[in-house]
N, C-alpha and C. Protein backbone atom coordinates (compact mmCIF):
# COMPACT_ATOMS: atom_id res chain seq x y z
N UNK A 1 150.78 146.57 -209.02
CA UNK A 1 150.82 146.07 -207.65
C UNK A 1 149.92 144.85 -207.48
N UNK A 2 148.97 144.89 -207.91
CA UNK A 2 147.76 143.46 -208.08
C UNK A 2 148.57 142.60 -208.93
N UNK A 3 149.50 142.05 -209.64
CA UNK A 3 150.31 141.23 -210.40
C UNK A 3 151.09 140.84 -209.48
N UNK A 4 151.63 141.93 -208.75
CA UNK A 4 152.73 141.59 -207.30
C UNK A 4 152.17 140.73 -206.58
N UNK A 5 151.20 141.19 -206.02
CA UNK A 5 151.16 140.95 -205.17
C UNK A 5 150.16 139.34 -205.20
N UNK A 6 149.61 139.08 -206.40
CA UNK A 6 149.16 137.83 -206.83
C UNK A 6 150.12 136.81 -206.73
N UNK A 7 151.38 137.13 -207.50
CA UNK A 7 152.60 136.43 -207.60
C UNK A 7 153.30 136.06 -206.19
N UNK A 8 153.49 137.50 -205.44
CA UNK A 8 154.08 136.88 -204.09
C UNK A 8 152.96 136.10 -203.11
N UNK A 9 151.92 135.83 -203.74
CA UNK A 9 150.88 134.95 -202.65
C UNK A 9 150.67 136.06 -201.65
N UNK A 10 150.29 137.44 -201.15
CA UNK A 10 149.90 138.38 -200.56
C UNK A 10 149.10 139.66 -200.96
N UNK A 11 148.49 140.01 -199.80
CA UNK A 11 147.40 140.87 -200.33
C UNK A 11 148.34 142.18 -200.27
N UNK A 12 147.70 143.05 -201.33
CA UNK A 12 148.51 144.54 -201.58
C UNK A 12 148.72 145.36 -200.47
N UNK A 13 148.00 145.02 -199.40
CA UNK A 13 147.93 145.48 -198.22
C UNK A 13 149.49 145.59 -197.42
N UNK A 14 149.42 144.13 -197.33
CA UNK A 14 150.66 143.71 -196.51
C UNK A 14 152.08 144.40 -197.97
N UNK A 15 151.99 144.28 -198.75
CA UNK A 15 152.97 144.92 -199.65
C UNK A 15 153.22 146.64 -199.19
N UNK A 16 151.98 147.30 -199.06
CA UNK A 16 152.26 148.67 -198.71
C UNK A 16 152.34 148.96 -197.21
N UNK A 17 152.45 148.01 -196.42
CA UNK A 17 152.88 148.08 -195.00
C UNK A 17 154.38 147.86 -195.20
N UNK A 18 155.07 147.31 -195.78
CA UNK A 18 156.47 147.10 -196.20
C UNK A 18 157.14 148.36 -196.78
N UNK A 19 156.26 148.58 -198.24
CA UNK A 19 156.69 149.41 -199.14
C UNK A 19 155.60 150.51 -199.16
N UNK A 20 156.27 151.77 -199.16
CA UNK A 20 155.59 152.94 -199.07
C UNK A 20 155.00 153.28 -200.52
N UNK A 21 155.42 153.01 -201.44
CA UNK A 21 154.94 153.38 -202.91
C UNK A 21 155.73 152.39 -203.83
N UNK A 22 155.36 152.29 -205.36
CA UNK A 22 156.18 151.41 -206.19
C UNK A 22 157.38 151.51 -206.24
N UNK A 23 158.04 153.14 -205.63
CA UNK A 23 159.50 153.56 -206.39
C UNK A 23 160.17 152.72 -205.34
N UNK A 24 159.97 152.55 -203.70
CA UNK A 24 160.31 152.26 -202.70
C UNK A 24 160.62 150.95 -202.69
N UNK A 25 159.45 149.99 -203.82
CA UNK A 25 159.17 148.59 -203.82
C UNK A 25 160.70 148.54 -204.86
N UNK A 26 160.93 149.29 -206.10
CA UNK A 26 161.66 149.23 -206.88
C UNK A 26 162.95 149.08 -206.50
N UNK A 27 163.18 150.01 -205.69
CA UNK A 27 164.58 150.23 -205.21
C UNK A 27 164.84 149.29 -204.26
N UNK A 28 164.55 148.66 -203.73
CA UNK A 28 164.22 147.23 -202.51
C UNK A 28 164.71 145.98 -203.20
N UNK A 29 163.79 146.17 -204.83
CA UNK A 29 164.27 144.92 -205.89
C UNK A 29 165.58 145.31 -206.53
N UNK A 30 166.25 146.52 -206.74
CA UNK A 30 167.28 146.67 -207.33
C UNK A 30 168.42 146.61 -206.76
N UNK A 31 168.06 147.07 -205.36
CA UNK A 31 169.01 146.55 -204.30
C UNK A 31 169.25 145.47 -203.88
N UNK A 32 168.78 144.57 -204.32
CA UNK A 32 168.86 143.04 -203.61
C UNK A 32 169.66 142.48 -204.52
N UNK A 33 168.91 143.06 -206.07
CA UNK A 33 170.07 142.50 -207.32
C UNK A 33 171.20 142.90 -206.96
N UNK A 34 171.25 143.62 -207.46
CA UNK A 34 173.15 144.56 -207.09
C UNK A 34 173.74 143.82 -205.83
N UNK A 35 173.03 143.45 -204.64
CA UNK A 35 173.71 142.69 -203.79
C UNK A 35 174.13 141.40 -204.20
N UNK A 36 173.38 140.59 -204.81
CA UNK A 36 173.02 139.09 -205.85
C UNK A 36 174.56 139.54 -206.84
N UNK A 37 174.51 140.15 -207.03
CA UNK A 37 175.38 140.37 -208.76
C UNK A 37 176.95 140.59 -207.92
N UNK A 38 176.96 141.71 -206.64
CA UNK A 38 178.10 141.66 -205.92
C UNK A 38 179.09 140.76 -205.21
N UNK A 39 178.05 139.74 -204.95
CA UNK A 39 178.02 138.34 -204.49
C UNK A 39 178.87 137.76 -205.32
N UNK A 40 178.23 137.52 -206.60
CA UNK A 40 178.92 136.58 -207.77
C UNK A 40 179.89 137.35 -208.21
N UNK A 41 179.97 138.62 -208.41
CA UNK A 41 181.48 139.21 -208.98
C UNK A 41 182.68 138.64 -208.30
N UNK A 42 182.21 138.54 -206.74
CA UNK A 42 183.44 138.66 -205.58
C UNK A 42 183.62 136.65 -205.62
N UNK A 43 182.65 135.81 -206.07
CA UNK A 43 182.87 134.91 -206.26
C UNK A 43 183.65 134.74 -207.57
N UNK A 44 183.73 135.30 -208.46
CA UNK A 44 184.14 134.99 -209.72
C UNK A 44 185.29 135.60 -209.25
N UNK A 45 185.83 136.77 -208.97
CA UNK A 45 186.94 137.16 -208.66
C UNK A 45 188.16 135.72 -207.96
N UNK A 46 187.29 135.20 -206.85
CA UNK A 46 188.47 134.31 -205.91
C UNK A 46 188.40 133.39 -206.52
N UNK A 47 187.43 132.63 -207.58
CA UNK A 47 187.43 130.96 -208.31
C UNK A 47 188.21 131.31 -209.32
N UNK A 48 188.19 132.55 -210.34
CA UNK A 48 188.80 132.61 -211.56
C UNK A 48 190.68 132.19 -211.18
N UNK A 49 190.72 131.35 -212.51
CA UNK A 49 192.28 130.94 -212.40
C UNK A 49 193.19 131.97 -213.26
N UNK A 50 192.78 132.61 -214.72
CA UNK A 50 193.31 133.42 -214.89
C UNK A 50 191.84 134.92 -215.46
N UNK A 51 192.76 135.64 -215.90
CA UNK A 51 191.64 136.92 -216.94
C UNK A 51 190.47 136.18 -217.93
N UNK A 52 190.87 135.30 -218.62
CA UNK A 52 190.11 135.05 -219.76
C UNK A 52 188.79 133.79 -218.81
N UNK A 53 189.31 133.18 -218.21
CA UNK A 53 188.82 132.40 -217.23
C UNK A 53 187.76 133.16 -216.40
N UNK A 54 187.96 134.02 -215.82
CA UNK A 54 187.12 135.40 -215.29
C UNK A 54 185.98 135.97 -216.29
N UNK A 55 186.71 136.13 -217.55
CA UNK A 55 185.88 136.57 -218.16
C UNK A 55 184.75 135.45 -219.16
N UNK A 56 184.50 134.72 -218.92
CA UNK A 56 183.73 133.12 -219.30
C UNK A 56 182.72 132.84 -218.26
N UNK A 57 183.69 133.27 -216.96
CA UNK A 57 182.80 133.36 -216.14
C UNK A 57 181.54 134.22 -215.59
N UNK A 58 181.69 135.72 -216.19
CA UNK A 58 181.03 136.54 -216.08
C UNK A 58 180.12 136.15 -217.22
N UNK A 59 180.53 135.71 -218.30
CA UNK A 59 179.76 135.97 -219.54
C UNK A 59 178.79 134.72 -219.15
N UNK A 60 179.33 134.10 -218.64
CA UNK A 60 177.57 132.54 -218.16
C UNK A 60 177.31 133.00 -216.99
N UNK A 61 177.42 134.34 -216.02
CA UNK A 61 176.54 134.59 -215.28
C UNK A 61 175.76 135.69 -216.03
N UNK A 62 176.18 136.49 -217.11
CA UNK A 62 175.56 137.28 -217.53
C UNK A 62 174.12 136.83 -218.05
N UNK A 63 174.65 135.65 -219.01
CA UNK A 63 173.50 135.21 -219.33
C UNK A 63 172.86 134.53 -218.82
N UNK A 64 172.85 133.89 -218.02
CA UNK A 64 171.81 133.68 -216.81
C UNK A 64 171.05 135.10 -216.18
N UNK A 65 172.05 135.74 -215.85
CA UNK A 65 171.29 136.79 -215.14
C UNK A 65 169.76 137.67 -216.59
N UNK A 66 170.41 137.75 -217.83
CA UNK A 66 169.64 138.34 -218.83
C UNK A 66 168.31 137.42 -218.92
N UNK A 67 168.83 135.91 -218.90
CA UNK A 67 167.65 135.07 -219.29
C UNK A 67 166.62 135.90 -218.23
N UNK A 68 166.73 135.85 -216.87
CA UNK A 68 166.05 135.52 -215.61
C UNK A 68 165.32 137.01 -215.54
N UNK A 69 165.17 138.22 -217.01
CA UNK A 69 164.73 139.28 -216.72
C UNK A 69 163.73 139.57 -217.86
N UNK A 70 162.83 140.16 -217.74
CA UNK A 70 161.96 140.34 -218.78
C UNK A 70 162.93 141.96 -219.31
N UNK A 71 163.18 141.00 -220.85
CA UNK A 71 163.97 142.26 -221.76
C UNK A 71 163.36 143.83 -221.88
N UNK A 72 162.24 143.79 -221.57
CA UNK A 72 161.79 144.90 -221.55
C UNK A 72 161.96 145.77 -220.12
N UNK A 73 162.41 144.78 -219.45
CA UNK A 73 162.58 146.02 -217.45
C UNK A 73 163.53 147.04 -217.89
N UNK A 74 164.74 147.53 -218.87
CA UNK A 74 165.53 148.46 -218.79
C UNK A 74 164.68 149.21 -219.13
N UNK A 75 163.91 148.98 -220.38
CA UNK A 75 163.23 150.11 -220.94
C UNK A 75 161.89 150.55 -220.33
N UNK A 76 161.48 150.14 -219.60
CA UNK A 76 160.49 150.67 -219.07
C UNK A 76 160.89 151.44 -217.72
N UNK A 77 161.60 150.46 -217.31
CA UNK A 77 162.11 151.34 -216.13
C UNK A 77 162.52 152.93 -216.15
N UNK A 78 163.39 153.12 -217.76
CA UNK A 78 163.82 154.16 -217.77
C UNK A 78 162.54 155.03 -218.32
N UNK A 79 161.26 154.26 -218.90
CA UNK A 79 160.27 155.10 -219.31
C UNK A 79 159.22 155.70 -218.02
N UNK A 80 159.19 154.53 -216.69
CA UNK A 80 158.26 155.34 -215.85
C UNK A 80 158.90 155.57 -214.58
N UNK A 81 159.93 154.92 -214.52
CA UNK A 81 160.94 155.58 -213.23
C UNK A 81 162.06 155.98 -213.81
N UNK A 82 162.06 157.41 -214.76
CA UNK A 82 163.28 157.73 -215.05
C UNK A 82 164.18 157.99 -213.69
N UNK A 83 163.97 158.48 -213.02
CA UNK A 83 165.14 159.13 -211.94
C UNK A 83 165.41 157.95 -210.91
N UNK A 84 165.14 156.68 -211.10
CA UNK A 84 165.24 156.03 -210.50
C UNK A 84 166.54 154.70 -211.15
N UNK A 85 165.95 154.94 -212.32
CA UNK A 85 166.88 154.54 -213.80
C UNK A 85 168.34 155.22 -213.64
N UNK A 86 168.30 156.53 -213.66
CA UNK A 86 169.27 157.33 -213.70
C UNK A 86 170.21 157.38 -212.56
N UNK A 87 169.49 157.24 -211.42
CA UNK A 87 170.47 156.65 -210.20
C UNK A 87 170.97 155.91 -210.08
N UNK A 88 170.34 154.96 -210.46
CA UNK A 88 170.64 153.45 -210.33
C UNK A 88 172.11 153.41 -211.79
N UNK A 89 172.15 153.88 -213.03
CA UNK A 89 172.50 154.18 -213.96
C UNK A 89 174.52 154.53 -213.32
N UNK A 90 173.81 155.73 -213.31
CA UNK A 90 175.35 156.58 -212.51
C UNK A 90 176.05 155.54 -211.35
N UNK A 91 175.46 155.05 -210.60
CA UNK A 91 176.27 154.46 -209.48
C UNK A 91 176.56 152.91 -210.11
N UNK A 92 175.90 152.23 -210.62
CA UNK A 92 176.73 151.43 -211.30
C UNK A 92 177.28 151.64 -212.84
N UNK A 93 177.31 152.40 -213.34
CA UNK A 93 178.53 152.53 -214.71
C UNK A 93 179.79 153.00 -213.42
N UNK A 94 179.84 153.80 -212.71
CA UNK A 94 181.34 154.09 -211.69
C UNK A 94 181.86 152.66 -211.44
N UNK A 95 181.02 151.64 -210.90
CA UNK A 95 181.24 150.45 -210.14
C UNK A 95 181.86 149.91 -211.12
N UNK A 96 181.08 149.63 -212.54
CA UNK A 96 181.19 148.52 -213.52
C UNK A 96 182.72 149.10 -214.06
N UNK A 97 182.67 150.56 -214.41
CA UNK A 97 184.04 150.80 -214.68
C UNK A 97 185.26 150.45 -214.26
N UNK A 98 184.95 150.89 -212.73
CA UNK A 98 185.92 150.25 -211.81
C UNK A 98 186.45 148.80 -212.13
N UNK A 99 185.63 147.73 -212.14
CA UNK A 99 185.65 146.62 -212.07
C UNK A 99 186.17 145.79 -213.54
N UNK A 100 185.87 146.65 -214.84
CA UNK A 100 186.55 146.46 -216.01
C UNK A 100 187.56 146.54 -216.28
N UNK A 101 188.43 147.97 -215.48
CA UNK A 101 189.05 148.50 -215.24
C UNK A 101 190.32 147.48 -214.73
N UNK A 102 189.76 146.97 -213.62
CA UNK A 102 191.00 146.09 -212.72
C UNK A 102 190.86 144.89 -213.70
N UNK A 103 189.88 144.08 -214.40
CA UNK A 103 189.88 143.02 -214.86
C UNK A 103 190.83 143.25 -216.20
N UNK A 104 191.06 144.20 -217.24
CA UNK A 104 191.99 144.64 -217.77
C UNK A 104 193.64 144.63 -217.34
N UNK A 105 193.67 145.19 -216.40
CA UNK A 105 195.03 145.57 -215.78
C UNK A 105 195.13 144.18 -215.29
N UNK A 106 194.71 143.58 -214.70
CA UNK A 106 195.03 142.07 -214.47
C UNK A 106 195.61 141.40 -215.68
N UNK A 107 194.54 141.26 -216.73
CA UNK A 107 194.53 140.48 -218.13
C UNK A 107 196.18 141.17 -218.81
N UNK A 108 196.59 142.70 -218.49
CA UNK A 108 197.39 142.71 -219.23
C UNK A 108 198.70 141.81 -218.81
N UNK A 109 199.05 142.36 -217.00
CA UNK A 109 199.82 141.88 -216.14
C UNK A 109 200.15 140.26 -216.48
N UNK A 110 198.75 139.03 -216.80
CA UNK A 110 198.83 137.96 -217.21
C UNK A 110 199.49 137.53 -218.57
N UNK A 111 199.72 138.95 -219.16
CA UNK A 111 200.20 138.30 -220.74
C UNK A 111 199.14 138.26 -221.66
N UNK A 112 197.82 138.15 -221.44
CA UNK A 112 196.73 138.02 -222.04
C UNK A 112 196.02 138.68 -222.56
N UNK A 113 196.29 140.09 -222.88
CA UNK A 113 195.82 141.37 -223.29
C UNK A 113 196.77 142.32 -223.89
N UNK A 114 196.71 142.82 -224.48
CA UNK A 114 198.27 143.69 -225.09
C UNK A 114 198.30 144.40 -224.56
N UNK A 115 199.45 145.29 -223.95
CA UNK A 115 199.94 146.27 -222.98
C UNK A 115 199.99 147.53 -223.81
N UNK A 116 199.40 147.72 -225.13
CA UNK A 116 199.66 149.31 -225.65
C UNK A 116 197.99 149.55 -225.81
N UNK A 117 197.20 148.44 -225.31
CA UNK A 117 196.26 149.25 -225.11
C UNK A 117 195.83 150.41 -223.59
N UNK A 118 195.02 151.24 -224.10
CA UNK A 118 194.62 152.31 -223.00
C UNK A 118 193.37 151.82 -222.22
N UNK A 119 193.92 151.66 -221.04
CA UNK A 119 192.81 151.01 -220.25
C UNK A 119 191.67 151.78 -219.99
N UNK A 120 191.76 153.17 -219.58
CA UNK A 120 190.80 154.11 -219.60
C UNK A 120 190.01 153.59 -220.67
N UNK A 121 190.10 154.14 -221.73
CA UNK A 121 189.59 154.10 -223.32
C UNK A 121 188.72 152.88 -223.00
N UNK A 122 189.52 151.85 -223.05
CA UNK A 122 188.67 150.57 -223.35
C UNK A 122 187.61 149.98 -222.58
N UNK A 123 187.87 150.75 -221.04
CA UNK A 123 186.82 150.04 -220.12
C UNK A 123 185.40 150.89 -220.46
N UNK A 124 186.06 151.92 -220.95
CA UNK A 124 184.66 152.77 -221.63
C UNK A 124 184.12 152.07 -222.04
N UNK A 125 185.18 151.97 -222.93
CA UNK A 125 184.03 151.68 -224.67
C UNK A 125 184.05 150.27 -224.01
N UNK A 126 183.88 149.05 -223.64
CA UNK A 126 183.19 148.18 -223.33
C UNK A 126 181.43 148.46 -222.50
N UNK A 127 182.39 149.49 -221.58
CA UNK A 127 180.93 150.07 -220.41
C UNK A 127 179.68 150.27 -221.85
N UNK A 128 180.23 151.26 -222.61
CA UNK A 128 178.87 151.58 -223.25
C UNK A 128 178.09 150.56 -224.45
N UNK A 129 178.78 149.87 -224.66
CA UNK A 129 178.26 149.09 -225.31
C UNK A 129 177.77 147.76 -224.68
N UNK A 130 177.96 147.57 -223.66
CA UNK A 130 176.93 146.77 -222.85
C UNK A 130 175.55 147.73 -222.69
N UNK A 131 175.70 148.88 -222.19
CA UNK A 131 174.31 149.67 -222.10
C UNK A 131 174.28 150.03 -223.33
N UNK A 132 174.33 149.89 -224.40
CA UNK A 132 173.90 149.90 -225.81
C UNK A 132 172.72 148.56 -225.69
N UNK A 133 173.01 147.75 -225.36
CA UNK A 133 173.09 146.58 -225.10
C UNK A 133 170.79 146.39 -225.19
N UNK A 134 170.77 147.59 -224.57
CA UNK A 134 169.54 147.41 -223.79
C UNK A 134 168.62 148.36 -223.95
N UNK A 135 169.53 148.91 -225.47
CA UNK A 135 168.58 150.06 -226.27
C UNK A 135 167.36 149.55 -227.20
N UNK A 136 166.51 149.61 -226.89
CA UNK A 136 165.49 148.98 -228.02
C UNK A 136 165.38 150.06 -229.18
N UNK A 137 165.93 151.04 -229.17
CA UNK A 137 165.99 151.67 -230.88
C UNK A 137 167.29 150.84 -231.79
N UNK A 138 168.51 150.16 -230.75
CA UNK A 138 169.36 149.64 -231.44
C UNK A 138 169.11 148.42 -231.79
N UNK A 139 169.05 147.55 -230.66
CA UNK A 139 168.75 146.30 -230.79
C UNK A 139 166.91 145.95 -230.32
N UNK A 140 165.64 146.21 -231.11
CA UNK A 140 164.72 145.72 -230.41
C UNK A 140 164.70 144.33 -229.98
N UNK A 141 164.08 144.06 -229.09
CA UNK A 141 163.43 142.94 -228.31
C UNK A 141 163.36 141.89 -229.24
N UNK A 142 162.49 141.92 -229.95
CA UNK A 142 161.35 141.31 -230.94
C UNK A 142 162.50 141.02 -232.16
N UNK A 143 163.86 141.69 -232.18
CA UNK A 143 164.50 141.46 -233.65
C UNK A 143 165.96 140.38 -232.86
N UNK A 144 166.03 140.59 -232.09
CA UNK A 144 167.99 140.02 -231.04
C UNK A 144 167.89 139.63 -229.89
N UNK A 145 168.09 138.16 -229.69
CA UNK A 145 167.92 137.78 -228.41
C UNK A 145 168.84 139.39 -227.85
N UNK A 146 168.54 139.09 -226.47
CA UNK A 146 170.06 140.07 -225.70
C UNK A 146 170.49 139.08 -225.52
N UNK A 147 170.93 137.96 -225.11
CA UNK A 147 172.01 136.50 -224.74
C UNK A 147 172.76 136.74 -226.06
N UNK A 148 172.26 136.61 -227.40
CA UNK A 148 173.25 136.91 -228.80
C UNK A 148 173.79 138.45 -228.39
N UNK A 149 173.55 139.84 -228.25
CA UNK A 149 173.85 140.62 -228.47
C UNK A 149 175.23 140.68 -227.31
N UNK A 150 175.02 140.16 -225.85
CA UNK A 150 175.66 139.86 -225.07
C UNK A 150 176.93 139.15 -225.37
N UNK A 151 176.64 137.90 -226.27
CA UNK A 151 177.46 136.64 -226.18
C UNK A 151 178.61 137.90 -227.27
N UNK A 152 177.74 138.31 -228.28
CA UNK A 152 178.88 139.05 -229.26
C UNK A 152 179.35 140.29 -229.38
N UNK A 153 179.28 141.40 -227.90
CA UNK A 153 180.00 142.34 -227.60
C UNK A 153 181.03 141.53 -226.48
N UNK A 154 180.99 140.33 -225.97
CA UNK A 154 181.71 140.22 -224.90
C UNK A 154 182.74 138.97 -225.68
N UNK A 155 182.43 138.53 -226.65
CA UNK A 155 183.33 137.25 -227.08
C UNK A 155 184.27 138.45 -227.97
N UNK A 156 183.63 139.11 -228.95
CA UNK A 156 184.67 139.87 -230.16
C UNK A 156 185.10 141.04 -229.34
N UNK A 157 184.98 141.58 -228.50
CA UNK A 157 185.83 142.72 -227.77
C UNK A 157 186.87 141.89 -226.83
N UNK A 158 186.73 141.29 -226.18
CA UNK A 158 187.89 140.34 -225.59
C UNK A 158 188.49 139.87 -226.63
N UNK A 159 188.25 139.27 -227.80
CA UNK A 159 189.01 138.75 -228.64
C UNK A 159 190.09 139.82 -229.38
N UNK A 160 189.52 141.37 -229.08
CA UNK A 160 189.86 142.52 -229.81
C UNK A 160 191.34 142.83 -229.06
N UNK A 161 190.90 142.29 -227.84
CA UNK A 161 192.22 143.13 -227.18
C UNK A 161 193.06 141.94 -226.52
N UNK A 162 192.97 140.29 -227.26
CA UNK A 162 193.72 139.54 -226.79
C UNK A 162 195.01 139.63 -227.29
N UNK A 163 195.90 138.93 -226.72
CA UNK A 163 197.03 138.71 -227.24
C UNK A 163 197.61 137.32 -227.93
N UNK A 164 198.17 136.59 -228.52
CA UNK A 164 197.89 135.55 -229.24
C UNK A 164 198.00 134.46 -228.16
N UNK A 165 198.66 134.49 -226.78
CA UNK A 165 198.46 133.94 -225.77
C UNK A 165 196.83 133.22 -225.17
N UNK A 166 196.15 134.86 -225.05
CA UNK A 166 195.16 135.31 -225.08
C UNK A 166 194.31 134.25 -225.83
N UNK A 167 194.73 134.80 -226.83
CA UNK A 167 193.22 133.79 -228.07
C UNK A 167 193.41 132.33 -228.27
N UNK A 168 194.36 132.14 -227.23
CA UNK A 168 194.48 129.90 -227.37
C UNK A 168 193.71 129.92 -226.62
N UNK A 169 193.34 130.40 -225.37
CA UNK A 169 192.61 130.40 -224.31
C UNK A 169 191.16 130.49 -224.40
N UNK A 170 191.09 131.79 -225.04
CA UNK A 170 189.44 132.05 -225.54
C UNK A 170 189.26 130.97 -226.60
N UNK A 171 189.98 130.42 -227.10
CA UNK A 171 189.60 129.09 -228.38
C UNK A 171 189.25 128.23 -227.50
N UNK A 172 190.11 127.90 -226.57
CA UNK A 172 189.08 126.59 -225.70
C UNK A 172 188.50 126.66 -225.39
N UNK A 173 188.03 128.12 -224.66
CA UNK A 173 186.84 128.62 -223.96
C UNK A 173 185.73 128.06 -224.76
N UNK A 174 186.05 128.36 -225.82
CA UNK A 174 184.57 128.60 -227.16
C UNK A 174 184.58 127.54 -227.59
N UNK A 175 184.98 126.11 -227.18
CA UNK A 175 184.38 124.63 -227.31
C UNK A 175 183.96 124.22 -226.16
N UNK A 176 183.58 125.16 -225.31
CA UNK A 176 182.95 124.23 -224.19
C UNK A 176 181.27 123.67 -224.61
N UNK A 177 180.98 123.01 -223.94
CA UNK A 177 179.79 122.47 -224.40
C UNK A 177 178.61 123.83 -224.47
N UNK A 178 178.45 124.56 -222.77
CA UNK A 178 177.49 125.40 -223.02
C UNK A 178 177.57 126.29 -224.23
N UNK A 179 178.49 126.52 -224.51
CA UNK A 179 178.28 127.63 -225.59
C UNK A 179 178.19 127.32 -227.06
N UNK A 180 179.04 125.96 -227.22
CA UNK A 180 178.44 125.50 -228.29
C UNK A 180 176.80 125.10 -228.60
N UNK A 181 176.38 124.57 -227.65
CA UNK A 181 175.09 124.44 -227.48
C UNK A 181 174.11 125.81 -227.60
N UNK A 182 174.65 127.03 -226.54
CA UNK A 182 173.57 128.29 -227.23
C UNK A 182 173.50 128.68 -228.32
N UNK A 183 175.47 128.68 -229.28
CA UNK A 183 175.09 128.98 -230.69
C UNK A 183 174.52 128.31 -231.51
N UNK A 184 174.34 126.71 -231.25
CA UNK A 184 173.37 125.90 -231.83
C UNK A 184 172.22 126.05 -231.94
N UNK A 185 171.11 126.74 -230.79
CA UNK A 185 169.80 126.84 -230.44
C UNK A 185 169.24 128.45 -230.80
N UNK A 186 170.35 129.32 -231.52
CA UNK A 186 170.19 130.54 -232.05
C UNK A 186 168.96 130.63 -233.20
N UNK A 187 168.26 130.97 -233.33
CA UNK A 187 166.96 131.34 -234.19
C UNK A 187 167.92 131.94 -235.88
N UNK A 188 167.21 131.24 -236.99
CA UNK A 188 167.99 131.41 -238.08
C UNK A 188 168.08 133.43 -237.93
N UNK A 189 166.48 134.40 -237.51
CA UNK A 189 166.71 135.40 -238.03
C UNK A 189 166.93 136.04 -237.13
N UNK A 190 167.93 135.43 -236.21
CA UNK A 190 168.65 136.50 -235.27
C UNK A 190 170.23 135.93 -235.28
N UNK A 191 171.04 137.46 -235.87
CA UNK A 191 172.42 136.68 -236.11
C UNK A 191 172.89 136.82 -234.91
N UNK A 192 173.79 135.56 -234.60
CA UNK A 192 174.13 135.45 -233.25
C UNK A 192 176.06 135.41 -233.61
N UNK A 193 177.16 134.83 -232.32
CA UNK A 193 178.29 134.46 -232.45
C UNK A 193 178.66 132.81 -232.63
N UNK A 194 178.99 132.64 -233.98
CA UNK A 194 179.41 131.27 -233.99
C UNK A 194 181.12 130.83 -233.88
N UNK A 195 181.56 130.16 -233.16
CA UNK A 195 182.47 130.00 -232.55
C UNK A 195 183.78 129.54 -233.90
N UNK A 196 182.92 129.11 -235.05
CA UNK A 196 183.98 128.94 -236.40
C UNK A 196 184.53 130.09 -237.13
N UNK A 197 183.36 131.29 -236.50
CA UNK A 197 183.23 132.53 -237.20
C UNK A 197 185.32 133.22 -237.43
C-alpha cells in the first residue's frame, strides 16, 4: 500500500477511505481492466474486416496489453489472493470461451477455417493454453518473454486450423512491419516465432 500509494501521489489514508482493504483495492483494478479489455474486444469486433483480420488484431492488443503488466501479477495474484484469482479465473475463461467460440464460427462461415473442425474442442484447447501461458513452472519469467509465448500459441494455432484461403491471409498478416520488427528484437536465448519458420 506505501508503493501505491507513493505512485498515485496520495497518502494511504485517502486510499483506505476509497478502499476498504487490498482485496477491495484489487478487485476495483481488475474491474476497470476487464472493462478496458471489453472496450477493445467490442472495438475489434466492429473495425475487423474479416476472422484472420480480427485475429491480428487481438494479437497487437494482446501484446500491448502483456507488455503494460508486470509478468509476475498472474502469479502472485494467484499466490496471495487465491480466491480472488479464482473468481476472477471462472468468470472470464466462460467469457473468453464464449468469445473464441463466436470468433471460430465466424472464421469458419468466412471460408477461413475448416468446417470439420469441433468448435467446442478447439475454443478449449486455445482457452487453456493461453492460461498455460502464465504458468511460471511452464514457461518462467526469467527463461520466455510472454509477447514470444503469446505471439506463438496465437500465430501456430490459427495457422492450425486455417484453411489454405486462410493462410494467404495470415502470410500477409506476418509481413507487416510490427511483427517483423518484434521477431527481429527477440533475445537469441528465448525462442520466439519467426515468420520464415
Amino acid at each position: 500500500m506505501d508503493d501505491i500509494s507513493a505512485e498515485a501521489g496520495v497518502s494511504k489514508r485517502t486510499i483506505y477511505e476509497n478502499f476498504r482493504d487490498k482485496d477491495e483495492l484489487l478487485r476495483a483494478c481488475l474491474l476497470f481492466m476487464d472493462n478496458h479489455h471489453a472496450r477493445e474486444t467490442e472495438r475489434v469486433f466492429a473495425e475487423s474486416t474479416n476472422t484472420i483480420d480480427m485475429v491480428f488484431r487481438f494479437l497487437k492488443h494482446g501484446i500491448e496489453a502483456i507488455n503494460s503488466i508486470n509478468p509476475l501479477f498472474m502469479t502472485d495474484m494467484k499466490k496471495y489472493h487465491y480466491r480472488i484469482w479464482k473468481e476472477t479465473y471462472v468468470i472470464n475463461s466462460d467469457k473468453y470461451l464464449a468469445q473464441t467460440y463466436t470468433i471460430l464460427k465466424k472464421g469458419i462461415n468466412e471460408g477461413l477455417f475448416r468446417k470439420n473442425i469441433d468448435i467446442e474442442i478447439v475454443a478449449k484447447l486455445l482457452n487453456e493454453q493461453l492460461t498455460l501461458m502464465t504458468d511460471e513452472r511452464i514457461f518462467p519469467s526469467l527463461k520466455y518473454s510472454r509477447t514470444v509465448v503469446f505471439e506463438n500459441i496465437i500465430i501456430n494455432f490459427f495457422r492450425g486450423i486455417a484453411t489454405g484461403k486462410g493462410l494467404q491471409i495470415i502470410d500477409k498478416f506476418m509481413d507487416q512491419p510490427e511483427l517483423q520488427q518484434t521477431a527481429d528484437t527477440k533475445s537469441s536465448n528465448q525462442p520466439g516465432f519467426h515468420s520464415d519458420d
